[in-house]
N, C-alpha and C. Protein backbone atom coordinates (compact mmCIF):
# COMPACT_ATOMS: atom_id res chain seq x y z
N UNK A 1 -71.81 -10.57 -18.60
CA UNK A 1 -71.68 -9.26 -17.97
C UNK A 1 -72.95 -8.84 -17.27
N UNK A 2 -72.52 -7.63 -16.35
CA UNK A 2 -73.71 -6.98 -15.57
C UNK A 2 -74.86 -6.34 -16.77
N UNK A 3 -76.16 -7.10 -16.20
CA UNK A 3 -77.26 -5.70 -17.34
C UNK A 3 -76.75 -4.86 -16.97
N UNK A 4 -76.98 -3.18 -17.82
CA UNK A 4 -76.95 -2.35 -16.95
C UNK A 4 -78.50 -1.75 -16.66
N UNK A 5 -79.09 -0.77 -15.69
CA UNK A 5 -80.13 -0.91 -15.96
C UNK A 5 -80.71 0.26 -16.44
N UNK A 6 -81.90 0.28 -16.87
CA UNK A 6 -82.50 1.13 -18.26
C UNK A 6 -82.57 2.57 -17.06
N UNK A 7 -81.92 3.44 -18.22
CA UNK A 7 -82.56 4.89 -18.05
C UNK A 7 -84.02 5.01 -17.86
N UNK A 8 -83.95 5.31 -16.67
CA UNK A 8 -85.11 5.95 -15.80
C UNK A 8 -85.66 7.60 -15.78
N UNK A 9 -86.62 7.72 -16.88
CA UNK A 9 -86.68 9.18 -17.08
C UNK A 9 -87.71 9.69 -16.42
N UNK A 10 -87.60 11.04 -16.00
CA UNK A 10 -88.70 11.59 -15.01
C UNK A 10 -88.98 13.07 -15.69
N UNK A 11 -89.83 13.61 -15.09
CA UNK A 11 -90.15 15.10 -15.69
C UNK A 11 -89.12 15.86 -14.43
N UNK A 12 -88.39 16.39 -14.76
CA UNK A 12 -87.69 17.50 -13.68
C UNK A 12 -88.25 17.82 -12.51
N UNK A 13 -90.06 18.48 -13.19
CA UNK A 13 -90.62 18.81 -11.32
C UNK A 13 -90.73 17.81 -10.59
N UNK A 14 -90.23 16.47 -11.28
CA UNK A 14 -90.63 15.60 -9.97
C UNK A 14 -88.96 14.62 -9.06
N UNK A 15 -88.23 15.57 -10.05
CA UNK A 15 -86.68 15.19 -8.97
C UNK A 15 -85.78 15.88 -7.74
N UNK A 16 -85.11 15.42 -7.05
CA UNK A 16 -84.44 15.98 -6.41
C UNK A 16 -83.22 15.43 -6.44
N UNK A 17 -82.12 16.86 -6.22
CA UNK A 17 -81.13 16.65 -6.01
C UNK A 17 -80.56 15.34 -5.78
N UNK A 18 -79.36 14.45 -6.10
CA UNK A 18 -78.97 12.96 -5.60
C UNK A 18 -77.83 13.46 -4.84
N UNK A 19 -77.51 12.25 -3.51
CA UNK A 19 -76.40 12.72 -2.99
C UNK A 19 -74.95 12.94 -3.76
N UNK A 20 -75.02 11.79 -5.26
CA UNK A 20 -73.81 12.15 -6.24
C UNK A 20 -73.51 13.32 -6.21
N UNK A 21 -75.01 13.98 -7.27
CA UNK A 21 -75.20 15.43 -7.38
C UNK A 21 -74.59 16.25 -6.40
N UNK A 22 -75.32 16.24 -5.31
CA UNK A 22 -74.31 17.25 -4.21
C UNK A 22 -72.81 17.16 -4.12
N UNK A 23 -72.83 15.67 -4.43
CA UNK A 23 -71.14 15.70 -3.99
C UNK A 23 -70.38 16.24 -4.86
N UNK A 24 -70.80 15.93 -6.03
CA UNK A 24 -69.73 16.84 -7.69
C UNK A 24 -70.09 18.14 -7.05
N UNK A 25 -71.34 19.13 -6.83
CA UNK A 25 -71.39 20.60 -6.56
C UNK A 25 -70.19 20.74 -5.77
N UNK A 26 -70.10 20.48 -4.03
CA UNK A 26 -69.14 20.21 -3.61
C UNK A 26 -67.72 20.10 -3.97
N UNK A 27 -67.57 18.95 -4.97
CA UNK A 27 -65.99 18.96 -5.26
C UNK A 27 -65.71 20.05 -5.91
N UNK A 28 -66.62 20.67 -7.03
CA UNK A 28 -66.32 21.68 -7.42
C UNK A 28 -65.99 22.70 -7.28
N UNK A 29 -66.81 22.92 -6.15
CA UNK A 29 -66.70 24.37 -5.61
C UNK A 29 -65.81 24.16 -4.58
N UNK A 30 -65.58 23.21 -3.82
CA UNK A 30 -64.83 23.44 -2.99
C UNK A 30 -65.45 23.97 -1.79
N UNK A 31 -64.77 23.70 -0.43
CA UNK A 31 -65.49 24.17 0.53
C UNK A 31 -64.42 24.79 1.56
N UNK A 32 -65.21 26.66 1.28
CA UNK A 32 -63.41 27.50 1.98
C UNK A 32 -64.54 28.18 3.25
N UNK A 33 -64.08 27.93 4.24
CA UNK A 33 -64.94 29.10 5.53
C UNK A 33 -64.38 30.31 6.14
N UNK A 34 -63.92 30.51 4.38
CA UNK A 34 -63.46 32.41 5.07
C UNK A 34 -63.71 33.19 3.76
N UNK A 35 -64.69 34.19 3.76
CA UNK A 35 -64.56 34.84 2.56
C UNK A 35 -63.86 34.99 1.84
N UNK A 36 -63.59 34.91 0.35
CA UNK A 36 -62.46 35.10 -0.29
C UNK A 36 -63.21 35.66 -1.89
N UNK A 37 -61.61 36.00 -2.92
CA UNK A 37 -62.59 36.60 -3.80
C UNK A 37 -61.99 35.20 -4.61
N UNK A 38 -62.91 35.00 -5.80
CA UNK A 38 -62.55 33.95 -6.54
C UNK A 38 -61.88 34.39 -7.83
N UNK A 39 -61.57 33.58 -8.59
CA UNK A 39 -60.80 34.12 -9.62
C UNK A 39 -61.07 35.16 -10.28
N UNK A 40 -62.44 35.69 -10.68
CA UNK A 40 -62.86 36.84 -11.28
C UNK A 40 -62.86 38.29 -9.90
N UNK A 41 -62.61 37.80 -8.61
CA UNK A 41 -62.22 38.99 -8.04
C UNK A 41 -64.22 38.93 -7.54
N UNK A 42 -64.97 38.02 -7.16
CA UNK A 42 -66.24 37.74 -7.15
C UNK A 42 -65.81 37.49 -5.61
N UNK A 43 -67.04 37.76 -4.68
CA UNK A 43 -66.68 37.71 -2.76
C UNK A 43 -67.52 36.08 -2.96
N UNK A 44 -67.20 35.31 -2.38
CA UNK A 44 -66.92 33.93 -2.81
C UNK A 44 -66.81 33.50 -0.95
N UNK A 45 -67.90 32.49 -0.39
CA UNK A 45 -67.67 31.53 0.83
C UNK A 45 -68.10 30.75 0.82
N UNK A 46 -67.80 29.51 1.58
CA UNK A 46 -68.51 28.09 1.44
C UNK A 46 -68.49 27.25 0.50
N UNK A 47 -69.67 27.04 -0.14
CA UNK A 47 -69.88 25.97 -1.40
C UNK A 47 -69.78 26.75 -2.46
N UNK A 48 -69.13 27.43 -3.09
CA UNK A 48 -69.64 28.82 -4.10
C UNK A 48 -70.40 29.73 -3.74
N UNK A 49 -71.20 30.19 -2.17
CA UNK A 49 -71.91 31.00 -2.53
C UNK A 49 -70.99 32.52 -2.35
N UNK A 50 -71.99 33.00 -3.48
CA UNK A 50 -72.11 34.82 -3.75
C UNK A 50 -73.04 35.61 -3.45
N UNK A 51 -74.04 35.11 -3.32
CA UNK A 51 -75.74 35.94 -3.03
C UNK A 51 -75.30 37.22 -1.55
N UNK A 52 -75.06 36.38 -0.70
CA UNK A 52 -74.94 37.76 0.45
C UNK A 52 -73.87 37.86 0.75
N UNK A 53 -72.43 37.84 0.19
CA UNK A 53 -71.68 38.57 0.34
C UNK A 53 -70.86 39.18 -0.15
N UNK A 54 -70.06 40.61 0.24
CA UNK A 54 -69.68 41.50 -0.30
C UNK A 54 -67.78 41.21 0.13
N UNK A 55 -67.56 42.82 -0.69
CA UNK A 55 -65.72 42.95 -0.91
C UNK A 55 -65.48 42.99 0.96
N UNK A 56 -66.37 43.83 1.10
CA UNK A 56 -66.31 44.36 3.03
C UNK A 56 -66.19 42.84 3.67
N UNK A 57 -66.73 41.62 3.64
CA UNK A 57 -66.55 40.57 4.00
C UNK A 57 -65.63 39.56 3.97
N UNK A 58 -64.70 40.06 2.64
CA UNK A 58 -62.96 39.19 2.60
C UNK A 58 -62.45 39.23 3.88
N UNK A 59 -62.21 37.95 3.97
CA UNK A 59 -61.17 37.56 5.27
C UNK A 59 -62.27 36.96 6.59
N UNK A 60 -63.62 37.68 6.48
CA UNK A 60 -64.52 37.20 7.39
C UNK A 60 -64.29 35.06 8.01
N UNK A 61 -64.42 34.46 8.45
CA UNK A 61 -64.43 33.22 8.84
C UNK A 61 -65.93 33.17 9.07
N UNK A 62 -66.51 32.05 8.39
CA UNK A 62 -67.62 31.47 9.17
C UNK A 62 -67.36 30.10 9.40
N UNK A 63 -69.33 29.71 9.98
CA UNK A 63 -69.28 28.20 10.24
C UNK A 63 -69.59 27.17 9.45
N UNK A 64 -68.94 26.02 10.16
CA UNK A 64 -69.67 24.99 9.08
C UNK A 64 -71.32 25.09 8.67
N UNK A 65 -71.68 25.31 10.27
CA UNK A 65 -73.36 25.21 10.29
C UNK A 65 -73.85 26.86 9.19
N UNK A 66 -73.71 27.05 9.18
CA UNK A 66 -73.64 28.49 7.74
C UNK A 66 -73.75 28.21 6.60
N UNK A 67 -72.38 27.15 6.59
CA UNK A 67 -71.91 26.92 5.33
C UNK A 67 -72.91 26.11 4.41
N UNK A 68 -73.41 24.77 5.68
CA UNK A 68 -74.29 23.77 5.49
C UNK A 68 -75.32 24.90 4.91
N UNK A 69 -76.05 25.66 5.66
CA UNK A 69 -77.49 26.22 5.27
C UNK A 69 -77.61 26.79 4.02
N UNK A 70 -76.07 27.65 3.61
CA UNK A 70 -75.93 28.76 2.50
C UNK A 70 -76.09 27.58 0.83
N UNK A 71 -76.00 26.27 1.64
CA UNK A 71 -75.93 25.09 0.25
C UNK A 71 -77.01 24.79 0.19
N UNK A 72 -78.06 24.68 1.49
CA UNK A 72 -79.35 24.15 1.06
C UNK A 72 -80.01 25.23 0.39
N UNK A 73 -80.02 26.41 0.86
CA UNK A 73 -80.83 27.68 -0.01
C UNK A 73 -80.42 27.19 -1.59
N UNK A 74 -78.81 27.49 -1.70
CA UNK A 74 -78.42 27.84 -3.26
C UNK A 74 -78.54 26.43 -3.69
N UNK A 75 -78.83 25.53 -3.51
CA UNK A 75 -78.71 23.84 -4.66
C UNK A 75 -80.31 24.19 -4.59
N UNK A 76 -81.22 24.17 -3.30
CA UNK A 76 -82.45 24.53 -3.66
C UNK A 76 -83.13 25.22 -4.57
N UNK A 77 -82.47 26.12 -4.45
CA UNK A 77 -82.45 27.31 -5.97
C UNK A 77 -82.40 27.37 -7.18
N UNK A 78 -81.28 26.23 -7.20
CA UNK A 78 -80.98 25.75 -8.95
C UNK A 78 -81.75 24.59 -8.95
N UNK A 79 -82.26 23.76 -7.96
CA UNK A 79 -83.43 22.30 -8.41
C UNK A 79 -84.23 23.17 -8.64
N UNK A 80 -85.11 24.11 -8.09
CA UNK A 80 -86.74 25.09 -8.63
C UNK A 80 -85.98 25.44 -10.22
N UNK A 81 -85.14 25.99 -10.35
CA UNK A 81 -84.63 26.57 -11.82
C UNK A 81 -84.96 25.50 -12.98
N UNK A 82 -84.22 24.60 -12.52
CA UNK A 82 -84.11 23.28 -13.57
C UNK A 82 -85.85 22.66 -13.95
N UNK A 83 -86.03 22.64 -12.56
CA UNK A 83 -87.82 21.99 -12.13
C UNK A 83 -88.46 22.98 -13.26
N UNK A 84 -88.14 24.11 -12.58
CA UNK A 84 -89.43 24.99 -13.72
C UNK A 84 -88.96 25.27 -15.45
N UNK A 85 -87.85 25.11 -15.68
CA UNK A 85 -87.08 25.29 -16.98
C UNK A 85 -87.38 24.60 -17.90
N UNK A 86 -87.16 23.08 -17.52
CA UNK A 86 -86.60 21.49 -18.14
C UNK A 86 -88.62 21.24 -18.21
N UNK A 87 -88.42 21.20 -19.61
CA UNK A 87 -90.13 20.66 -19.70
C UNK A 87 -89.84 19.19 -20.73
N UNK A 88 -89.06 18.12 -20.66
CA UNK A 88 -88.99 17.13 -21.23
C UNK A 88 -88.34 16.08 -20.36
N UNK A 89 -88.77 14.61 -20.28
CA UNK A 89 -88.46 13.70 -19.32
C UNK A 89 -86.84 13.64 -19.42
N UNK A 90 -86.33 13.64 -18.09
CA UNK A 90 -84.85 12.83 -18.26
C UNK A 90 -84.16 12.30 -16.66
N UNK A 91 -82.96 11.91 -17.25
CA UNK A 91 -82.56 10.64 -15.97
C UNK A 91 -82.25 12.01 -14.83
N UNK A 92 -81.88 10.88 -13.65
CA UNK A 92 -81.84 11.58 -12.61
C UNK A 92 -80.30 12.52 -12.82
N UNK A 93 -79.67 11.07 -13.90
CA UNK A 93 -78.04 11.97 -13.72
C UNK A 93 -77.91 13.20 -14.63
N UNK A 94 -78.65 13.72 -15.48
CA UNK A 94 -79.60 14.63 -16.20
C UNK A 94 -79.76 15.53 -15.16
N UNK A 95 -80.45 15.75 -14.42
CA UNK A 95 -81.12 16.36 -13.78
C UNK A 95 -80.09 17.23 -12.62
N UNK A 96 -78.84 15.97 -12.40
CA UNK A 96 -77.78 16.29 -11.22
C UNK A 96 -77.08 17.38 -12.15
N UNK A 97 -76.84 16.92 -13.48
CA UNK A 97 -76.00 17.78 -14.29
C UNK A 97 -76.32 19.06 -14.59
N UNK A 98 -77.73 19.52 -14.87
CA UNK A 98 -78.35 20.57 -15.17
C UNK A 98 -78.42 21.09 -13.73
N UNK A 99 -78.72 20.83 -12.41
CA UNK A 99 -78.36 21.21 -11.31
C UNK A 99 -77.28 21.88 -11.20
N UNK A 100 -76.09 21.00 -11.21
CA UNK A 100 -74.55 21.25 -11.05
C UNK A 100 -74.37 23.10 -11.56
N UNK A 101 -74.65 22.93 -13.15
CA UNK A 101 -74.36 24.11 -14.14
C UNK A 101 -75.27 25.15 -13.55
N UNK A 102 -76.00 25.01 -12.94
CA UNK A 102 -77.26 25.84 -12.93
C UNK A 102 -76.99 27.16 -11.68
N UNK A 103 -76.31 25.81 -10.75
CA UNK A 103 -75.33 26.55 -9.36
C UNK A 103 -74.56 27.10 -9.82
N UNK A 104 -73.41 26.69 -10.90
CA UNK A 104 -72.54 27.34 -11.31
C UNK A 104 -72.82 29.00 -11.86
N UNK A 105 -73.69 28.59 -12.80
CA UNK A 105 -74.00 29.53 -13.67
C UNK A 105 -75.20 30.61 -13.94
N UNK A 106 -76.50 30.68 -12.68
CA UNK A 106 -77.13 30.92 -12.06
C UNK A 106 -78.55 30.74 -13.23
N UNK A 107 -79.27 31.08 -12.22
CA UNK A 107 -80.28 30.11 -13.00
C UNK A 107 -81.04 31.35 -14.74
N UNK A 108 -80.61 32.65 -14.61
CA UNK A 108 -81.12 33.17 -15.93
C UNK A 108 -80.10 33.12 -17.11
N UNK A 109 -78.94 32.34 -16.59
CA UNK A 109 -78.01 31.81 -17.64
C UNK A 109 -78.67 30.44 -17.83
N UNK A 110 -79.11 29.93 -16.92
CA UNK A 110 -79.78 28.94 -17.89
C UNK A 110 -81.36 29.00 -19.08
N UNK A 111 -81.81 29.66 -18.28
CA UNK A 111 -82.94 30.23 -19.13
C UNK A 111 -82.96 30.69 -20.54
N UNK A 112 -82.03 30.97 -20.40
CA UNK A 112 -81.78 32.05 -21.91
C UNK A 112 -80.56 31.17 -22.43
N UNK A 113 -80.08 29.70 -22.09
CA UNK A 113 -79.52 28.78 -22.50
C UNK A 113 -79.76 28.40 -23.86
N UNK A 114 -78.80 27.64 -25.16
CA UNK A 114 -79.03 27.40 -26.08
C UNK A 114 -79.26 25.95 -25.55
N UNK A 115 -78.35 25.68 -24.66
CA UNK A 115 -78.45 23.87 -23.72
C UNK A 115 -79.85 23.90 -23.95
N UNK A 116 -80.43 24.90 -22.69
CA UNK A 116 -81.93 24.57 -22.57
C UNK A 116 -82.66 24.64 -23.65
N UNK A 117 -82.47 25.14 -24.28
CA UNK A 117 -83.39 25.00 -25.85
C UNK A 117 -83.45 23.94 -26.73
N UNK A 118 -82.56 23.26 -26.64
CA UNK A 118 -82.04 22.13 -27.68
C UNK A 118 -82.86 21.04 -26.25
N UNK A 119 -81.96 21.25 -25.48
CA UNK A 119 -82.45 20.53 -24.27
C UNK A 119 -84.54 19.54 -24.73
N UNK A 120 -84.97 20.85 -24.23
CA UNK A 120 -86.36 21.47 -24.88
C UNK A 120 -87.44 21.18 -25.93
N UNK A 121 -86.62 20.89 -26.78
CA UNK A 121 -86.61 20.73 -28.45
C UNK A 121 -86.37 19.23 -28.70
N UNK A 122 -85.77 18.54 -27.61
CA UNK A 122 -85.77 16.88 -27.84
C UNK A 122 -84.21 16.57 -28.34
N UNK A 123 -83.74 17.38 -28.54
CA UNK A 123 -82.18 17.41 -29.03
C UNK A 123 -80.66 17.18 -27.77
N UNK A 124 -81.09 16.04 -27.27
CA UNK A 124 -80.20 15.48 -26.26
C UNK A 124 -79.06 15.92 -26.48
N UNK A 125 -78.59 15.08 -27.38
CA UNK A 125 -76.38 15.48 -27.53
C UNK A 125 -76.47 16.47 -28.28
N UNK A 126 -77.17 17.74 -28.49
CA UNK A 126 -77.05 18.94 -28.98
C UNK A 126 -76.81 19.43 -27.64
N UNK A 127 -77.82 19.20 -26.13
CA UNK A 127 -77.70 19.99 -25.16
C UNK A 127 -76.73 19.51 -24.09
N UNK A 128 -76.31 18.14 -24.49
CA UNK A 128 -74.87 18.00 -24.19
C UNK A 128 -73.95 18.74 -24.45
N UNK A 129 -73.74 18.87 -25.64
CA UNK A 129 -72.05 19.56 -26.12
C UNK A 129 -72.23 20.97 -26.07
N UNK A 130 -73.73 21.73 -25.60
CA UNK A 130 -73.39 22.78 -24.93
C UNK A 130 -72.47 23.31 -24.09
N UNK A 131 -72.76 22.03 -22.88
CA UNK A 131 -71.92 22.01 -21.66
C UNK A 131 -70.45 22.89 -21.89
N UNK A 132 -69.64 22.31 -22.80
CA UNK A 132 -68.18 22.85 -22.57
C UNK A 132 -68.08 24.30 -23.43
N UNK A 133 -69.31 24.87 -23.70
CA UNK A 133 -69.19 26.18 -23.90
C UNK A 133 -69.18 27.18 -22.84
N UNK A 134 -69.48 26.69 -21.74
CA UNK A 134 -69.63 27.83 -20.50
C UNK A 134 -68.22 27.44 -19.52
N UNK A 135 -67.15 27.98 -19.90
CA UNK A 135 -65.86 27.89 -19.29
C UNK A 135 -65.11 29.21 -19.44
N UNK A 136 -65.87 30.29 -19.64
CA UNK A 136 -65.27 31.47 -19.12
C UNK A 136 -65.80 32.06 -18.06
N UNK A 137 -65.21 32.61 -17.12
CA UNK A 137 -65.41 34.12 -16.55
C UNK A 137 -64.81 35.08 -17.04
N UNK A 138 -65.72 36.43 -17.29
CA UNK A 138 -65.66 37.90 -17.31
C UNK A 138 -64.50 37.50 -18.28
N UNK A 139 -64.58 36.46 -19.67
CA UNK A 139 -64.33 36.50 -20.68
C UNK A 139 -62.85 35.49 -20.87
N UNK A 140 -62.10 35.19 -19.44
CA UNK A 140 -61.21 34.57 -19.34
C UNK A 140 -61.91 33.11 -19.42
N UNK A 141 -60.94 32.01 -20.18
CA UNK A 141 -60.74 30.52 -19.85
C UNK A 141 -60.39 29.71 -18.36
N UNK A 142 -61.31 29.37 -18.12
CA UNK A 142 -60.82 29.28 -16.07
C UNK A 142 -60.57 27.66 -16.27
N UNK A 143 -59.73 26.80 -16.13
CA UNK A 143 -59.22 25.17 -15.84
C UNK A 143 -60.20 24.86 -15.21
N UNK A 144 -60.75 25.29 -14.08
CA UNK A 144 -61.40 24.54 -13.13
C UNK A 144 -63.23 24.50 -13.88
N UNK A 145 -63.19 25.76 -14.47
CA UNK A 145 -64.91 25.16 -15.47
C UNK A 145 -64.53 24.28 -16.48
N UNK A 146 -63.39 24.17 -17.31
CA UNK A 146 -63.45 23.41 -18.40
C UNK A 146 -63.39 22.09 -17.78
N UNK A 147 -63.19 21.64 -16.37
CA UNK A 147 -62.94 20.41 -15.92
C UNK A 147 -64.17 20.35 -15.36
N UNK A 148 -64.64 21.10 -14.93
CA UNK A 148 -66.30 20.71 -14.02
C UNK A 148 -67.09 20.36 -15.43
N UNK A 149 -67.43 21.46 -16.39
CA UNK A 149 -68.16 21.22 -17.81
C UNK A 149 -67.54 19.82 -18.20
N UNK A 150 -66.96 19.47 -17.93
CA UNK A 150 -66.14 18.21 -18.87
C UNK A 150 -67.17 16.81 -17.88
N UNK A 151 -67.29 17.08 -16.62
CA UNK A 151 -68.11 16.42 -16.12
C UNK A 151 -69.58 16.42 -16.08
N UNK A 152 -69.77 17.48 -16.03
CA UNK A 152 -71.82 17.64 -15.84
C UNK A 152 -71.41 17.07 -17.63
N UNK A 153 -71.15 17.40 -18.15
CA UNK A 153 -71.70 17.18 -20.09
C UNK A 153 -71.52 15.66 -20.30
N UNK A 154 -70.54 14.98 -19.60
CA UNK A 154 -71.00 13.58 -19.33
C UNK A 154 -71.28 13.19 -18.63
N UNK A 155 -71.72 13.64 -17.26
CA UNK A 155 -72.76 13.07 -17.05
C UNK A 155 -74.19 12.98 -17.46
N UNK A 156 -74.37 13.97 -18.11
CA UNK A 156 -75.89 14.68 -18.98
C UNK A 156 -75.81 13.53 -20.14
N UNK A 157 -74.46 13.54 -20.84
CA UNK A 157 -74.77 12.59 -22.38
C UNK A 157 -75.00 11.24 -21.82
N UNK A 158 -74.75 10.70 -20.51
CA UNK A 158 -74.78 9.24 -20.20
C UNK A 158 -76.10 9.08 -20.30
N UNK A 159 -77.22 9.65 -19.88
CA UNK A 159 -78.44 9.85 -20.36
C UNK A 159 -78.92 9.97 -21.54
N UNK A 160 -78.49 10.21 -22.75
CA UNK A 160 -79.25 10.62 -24.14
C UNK A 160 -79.29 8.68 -24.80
């Protein structure tokens, strides 16, 4: 059989995003170019973002070229989060995963993370099986986090 080859661990400040990484953000979120509200009734365009827009903006259409920029700000956003958070070496697919959640879930939900603590603490598959605890909104069970969490948490444990 194929070796496979050894986990490659890095300190966080020194990774970036992988194109995998982007692409799971992507599948996840989905990519809509007209304002809309998302399941919690949240003003929702593009790749997930929420930062600048409002209820007054449902129905708005934008562009791809928008859409593109509104992803480099917000994935940018959650790599500085993770970068400055994550103070213990890990793989890159580690790093995509804690990314992924981080977009999802913005970055002072990760901070104040039990993930990140265990994370932190050297406790790998403790800050794995975090993962499938963050699958509510505004208290509801949403399908589409318990299926994204079902992915970042293995991709995170393929690393431990």
């Amino acid at each position: 059989g194929v070796m496979a080859s050894p986990k490659v661990r890095a300190l966080a400040v020194t990774l970036v995003l992988s194109c995998a990484g982007l692409a799971g953000i992507t599948h996840d979120e989905g990519t809509v170019y007209k304002v809309y509200a998302d399941p919690v009734g949240i003003p929702t365009v593009c790749v997930g973002h929420t930062k600048t827009v409002t209820r007054a903006d449902i129905g708005k259409a934008v562009t791809a070229a928008l859409c593109d920029e509104l992803l480099r700000q917000d994935t940018k956003a959650a790599v500085t989060a993770v970068a400055n958070s994550v103070k213990v070496t890990i793989t890159q697919g580690q790093f995509d995963a804690l990314v992924s959640f981080t977009f999802n879930v913005g970055a002072g939900n990760l901070r104040n993370s039990t993930l990140l603590r265990r994370l932190n603490a050297g406790d790998c598959a403790g800050a794995a099986s975090e993962f499938s605890r963050w699958v509510r909104a505004r208290g509801k069970i949403l399908p589409g986090l318990v299926t994204r969490r079902a992915r970042e948490g293995a991709l995170f444990r393929e690393g431990c």
